[in-house]
N, C-alpha and C. Protein backbone atom coordinates (compact mmCIF):
# COMPACT_ATOMS: atom_id res chain seq x y z
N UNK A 1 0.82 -1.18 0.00
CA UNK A 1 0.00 0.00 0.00
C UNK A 1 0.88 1.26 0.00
N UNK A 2 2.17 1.42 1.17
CA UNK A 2 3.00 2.65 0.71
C UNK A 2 3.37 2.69 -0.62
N UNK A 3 3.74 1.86 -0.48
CA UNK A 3 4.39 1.95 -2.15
C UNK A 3 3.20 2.51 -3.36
N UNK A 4 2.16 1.44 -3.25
CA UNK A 4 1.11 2.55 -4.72
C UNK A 4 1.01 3.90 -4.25
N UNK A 5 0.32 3.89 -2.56
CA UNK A 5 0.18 5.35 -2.08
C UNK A 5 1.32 6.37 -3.05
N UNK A 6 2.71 6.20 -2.62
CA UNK A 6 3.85 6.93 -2.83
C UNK A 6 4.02 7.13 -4.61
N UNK A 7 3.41 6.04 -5.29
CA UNK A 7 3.18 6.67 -7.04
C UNK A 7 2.20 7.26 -7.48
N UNK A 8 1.06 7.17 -6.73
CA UNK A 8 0.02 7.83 -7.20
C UNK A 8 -0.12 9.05 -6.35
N UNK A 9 0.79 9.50 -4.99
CA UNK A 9 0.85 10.84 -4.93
C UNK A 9 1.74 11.59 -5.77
N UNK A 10 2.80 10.56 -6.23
CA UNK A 10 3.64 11.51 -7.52
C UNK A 10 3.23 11.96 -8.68
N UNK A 11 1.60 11.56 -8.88
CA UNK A 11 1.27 11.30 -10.22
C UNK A 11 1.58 10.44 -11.09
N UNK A 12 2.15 9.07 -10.75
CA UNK A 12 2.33 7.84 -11.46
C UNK A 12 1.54 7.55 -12.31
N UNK A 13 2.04 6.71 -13.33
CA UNK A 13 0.66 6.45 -14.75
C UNK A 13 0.24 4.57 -13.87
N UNK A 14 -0.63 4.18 -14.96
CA UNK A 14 -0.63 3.05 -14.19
C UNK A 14 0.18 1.66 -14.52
N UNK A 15 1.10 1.87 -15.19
CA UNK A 15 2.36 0.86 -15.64
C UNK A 15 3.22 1.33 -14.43
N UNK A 16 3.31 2.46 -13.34
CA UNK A 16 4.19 2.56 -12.71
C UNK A 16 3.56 2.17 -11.24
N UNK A 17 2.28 2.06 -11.52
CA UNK A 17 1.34 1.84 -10.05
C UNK A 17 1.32 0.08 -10.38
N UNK A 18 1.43 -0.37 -11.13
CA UNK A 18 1.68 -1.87 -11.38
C UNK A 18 3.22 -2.56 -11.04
N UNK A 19 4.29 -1.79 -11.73
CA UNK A 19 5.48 -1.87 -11.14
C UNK A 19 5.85 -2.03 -9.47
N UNK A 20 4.75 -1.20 -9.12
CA UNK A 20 4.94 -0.75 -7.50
C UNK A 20 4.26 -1.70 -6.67
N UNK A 21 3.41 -2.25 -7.07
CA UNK A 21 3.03 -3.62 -6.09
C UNK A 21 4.05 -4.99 -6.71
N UNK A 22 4.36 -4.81 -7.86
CA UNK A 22 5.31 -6.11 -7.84
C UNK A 22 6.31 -5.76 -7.33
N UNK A 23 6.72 -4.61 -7.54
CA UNK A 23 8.14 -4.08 -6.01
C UNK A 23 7.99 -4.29 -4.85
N UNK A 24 6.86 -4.04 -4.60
CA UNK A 24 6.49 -4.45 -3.23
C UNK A 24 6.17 -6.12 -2.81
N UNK A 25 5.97 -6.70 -3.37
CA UNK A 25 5.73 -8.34 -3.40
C UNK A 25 7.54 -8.09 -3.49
N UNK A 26 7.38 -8.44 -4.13
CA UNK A 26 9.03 -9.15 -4.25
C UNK A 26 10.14 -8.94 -3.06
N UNK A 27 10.10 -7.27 -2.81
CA UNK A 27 10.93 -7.00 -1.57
C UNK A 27 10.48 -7.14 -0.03
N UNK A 28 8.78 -7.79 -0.19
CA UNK A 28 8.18 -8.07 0.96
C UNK A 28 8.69 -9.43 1.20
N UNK A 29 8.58 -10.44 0.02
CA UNK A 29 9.34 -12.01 0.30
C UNK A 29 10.22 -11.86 0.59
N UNK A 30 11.43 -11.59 0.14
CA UNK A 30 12.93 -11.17 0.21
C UNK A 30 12.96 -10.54 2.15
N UNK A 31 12.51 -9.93 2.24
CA UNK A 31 12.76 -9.63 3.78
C UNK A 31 12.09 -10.58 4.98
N UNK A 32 10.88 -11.17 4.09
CA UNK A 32 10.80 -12.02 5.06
C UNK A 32 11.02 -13.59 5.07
N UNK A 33 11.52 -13.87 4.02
CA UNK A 33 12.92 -15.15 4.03
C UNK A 33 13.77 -14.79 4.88
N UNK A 34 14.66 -13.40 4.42
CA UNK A 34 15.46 -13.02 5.43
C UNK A 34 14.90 -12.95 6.60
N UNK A 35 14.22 -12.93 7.16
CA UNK A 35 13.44 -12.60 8.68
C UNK A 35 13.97 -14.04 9.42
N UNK A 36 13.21 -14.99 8.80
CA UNK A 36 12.79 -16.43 8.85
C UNK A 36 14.38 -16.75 8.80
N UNK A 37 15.32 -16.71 8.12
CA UNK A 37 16.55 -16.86 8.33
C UNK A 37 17.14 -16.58 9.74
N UNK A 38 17.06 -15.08 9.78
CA UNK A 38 18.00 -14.79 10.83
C UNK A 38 17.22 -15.21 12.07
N UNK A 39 16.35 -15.72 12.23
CA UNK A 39 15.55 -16.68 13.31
C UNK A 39 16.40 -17.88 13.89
N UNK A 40 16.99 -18.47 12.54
CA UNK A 40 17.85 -19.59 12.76
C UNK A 40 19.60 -19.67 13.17
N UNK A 41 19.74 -18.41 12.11
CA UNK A 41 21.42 -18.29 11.30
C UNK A 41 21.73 -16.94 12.75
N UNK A 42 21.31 -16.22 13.60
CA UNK A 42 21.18 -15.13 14.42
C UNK A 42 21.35 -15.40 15.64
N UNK A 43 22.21 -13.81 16.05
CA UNK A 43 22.38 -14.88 17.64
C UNK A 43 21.26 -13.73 18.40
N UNK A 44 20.98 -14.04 19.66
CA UNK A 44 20.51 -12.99 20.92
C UNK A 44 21.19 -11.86 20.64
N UNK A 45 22.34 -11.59 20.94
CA UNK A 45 23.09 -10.23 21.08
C UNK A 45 22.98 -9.35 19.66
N UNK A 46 23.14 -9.66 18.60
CA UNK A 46 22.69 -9.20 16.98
C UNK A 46 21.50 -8.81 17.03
N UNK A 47 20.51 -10.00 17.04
CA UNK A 47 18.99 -9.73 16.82
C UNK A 47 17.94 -8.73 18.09
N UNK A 48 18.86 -8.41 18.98
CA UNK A 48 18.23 -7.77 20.52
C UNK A 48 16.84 -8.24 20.83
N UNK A 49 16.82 -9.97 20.38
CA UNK A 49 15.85 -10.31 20.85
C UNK A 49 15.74 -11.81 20.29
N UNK A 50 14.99 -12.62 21.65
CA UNK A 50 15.32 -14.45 20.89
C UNK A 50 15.60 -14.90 19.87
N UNK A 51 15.96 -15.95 19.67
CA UNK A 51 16.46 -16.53 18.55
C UNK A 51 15.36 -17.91 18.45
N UNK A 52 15.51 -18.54 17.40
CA UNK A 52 14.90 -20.10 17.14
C UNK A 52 13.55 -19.92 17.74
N UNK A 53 12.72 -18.67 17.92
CA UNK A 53 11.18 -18.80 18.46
C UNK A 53 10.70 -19.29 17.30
N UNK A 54 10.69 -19.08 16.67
CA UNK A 54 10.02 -19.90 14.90
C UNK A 54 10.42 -21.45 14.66
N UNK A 55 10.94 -21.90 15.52
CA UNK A 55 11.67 -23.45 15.07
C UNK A 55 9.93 -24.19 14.99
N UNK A 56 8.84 -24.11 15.80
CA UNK A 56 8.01 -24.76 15.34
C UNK A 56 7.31 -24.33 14.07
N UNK A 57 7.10 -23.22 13.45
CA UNK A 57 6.23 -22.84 12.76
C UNK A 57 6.45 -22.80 11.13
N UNK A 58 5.88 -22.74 10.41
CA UNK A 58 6.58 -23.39 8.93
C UNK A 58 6.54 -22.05 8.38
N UNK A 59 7.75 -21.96 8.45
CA UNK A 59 8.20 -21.13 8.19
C UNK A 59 9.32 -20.96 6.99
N UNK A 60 9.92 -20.25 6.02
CA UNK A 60 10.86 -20.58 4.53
C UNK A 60 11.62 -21.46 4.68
N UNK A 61 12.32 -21.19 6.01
CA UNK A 61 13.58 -21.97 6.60
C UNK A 61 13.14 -23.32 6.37
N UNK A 62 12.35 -23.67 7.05
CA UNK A 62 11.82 -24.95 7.40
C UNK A 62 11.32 -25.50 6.57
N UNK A 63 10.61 -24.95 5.33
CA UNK A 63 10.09 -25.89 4.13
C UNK A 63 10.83 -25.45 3.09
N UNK A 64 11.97 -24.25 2.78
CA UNK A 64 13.20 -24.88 1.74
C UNK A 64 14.30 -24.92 2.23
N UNK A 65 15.01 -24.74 3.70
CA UNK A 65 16.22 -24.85 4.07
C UNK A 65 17.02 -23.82 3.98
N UNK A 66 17.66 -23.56 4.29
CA UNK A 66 19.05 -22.42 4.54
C UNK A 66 19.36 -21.83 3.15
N UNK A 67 19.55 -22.77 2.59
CA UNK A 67 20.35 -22.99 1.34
C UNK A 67 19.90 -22.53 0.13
N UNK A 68 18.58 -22.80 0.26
CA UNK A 68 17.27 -22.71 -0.87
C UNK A 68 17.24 -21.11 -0.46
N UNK A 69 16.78 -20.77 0.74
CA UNK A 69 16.41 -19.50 1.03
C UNK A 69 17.12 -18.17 0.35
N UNK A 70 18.24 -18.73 0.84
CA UNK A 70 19.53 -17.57 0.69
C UNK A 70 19.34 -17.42 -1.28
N UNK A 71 18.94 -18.49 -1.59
CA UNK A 71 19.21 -18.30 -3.23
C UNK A 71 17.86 -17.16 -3.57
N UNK A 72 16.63 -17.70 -2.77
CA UNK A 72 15.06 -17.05 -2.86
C UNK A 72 15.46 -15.43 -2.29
N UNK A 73 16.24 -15.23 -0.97
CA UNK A 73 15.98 -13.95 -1.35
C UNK A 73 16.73 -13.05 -2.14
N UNK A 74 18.27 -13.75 -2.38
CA UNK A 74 18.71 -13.24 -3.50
C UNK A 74 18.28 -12.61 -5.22
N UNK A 75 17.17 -13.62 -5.28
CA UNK A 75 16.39 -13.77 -6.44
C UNK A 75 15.28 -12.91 -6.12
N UNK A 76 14.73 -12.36 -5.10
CA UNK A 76 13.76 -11.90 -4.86
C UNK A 76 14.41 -10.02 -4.99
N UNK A 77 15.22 -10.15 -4.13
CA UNK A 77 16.14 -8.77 -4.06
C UNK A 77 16.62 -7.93 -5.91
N UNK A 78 16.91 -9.17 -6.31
CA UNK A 78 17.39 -8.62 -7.42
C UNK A 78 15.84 -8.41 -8.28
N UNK A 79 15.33 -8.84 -7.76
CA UNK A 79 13.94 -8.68 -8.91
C UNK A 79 13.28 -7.16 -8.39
N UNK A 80 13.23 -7.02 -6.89
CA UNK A 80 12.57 -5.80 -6.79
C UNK A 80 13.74 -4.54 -6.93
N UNK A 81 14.92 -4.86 -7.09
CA UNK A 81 15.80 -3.96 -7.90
C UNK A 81 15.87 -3.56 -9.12
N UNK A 82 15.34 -4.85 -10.16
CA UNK A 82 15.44 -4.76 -11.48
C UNK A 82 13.86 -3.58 -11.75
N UNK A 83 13.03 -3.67 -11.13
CA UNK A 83 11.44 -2.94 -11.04
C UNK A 83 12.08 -1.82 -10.84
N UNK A 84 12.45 -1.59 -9.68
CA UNK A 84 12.66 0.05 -9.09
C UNK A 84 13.72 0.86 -10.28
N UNK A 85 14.62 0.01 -11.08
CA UNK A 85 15.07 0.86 -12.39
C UNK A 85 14.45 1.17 -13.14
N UNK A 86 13.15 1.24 -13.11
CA UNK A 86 12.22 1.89 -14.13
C UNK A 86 11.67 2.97 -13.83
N UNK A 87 11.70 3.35 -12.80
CA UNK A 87 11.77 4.40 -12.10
C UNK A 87 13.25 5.81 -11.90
N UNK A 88 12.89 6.94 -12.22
CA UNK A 88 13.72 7.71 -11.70
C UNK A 88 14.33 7.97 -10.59
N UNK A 89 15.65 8.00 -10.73
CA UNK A 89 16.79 8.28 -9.65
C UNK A 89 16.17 7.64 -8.22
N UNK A 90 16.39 6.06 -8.65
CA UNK A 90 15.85 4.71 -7.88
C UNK A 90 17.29 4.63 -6.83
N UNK A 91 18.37 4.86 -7.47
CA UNK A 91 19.70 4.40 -6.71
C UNK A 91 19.52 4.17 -5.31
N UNK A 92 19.16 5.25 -4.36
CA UNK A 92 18.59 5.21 -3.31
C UNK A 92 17.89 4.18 -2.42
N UNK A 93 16.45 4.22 -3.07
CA UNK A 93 15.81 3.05 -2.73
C UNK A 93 16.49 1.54 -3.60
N UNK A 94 17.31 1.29 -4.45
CA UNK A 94 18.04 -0.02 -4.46
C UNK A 94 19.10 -0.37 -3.71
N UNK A 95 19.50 0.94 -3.11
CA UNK A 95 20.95 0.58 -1.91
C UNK A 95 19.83 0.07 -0.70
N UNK A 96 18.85 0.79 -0.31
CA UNK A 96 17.91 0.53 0.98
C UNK A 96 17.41 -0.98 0.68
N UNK A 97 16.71 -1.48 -0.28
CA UNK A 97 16.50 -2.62 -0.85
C UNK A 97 17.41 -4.05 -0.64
N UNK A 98 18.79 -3.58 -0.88
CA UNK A 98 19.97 -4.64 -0.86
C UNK A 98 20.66 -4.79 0.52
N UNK A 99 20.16 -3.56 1.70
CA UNK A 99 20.70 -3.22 3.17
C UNK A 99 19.53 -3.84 3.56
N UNK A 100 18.37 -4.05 3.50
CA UNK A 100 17.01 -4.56 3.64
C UNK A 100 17.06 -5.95 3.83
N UNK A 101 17.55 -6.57 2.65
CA UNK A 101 17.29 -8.14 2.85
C UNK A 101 18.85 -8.88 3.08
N UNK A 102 19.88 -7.87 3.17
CA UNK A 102 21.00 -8.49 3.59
C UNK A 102 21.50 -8.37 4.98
N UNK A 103 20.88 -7.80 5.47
CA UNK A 103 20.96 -7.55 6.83
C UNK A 103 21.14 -8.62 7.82
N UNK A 104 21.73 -8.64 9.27
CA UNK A 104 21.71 -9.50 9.83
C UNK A 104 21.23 -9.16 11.10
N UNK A 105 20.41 -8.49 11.39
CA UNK A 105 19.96 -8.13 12.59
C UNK A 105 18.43 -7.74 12.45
């Protein structure tokens, strides 16, 4: 919703209000793979708050593994990067994007 909000207060056409929810899908998975990651891969002192509370719940980790994940949000990251270049002087929001889902805390 920020995201259309934020094109259609710019005056966005609607190829750019379409762009903006698949930006938003994509960098919403991507952070929360990463989420679901650092649940597992994270310690207490990093995350300023438990670790492994998600070990029961099915969660990315848990139904594609570490391994799988890291490739999903990679793939996910680069996709809502490749969107936001269609957009003007994006640089910004693609550095925030790549600090977003690479994060470890």
């Amino acid at each position: 919703c920020a995201c259309v909000l934020g094109v259609i207060a710019g005056g966005g056409s609607c190829d750019q209000i379409q762009a903006a929810i698949s930006f938003a899908d994509a960098l919403g998975l991507a952070f929360q793979i990463r989420d679901d990651m650092l649940d597992v891969i994270g310690t207490q002192e990093e995350m300023g708050k438990g670790v492994g509370t998600d070990a029961a719940k099915n969660t990315f980790v848990r139904l594609y593994g570490l391994d799988r994940c890291e490739e999903l949000v990679e793939a996910y990251t680069q996709k809502a990067i490749e969107i936001l270049k269609t957009f003007k002087s994006s640089e910004q929001l693609c550095s925030l994007v790549a600090a977003l889902t690479r994060r470890r805390t």
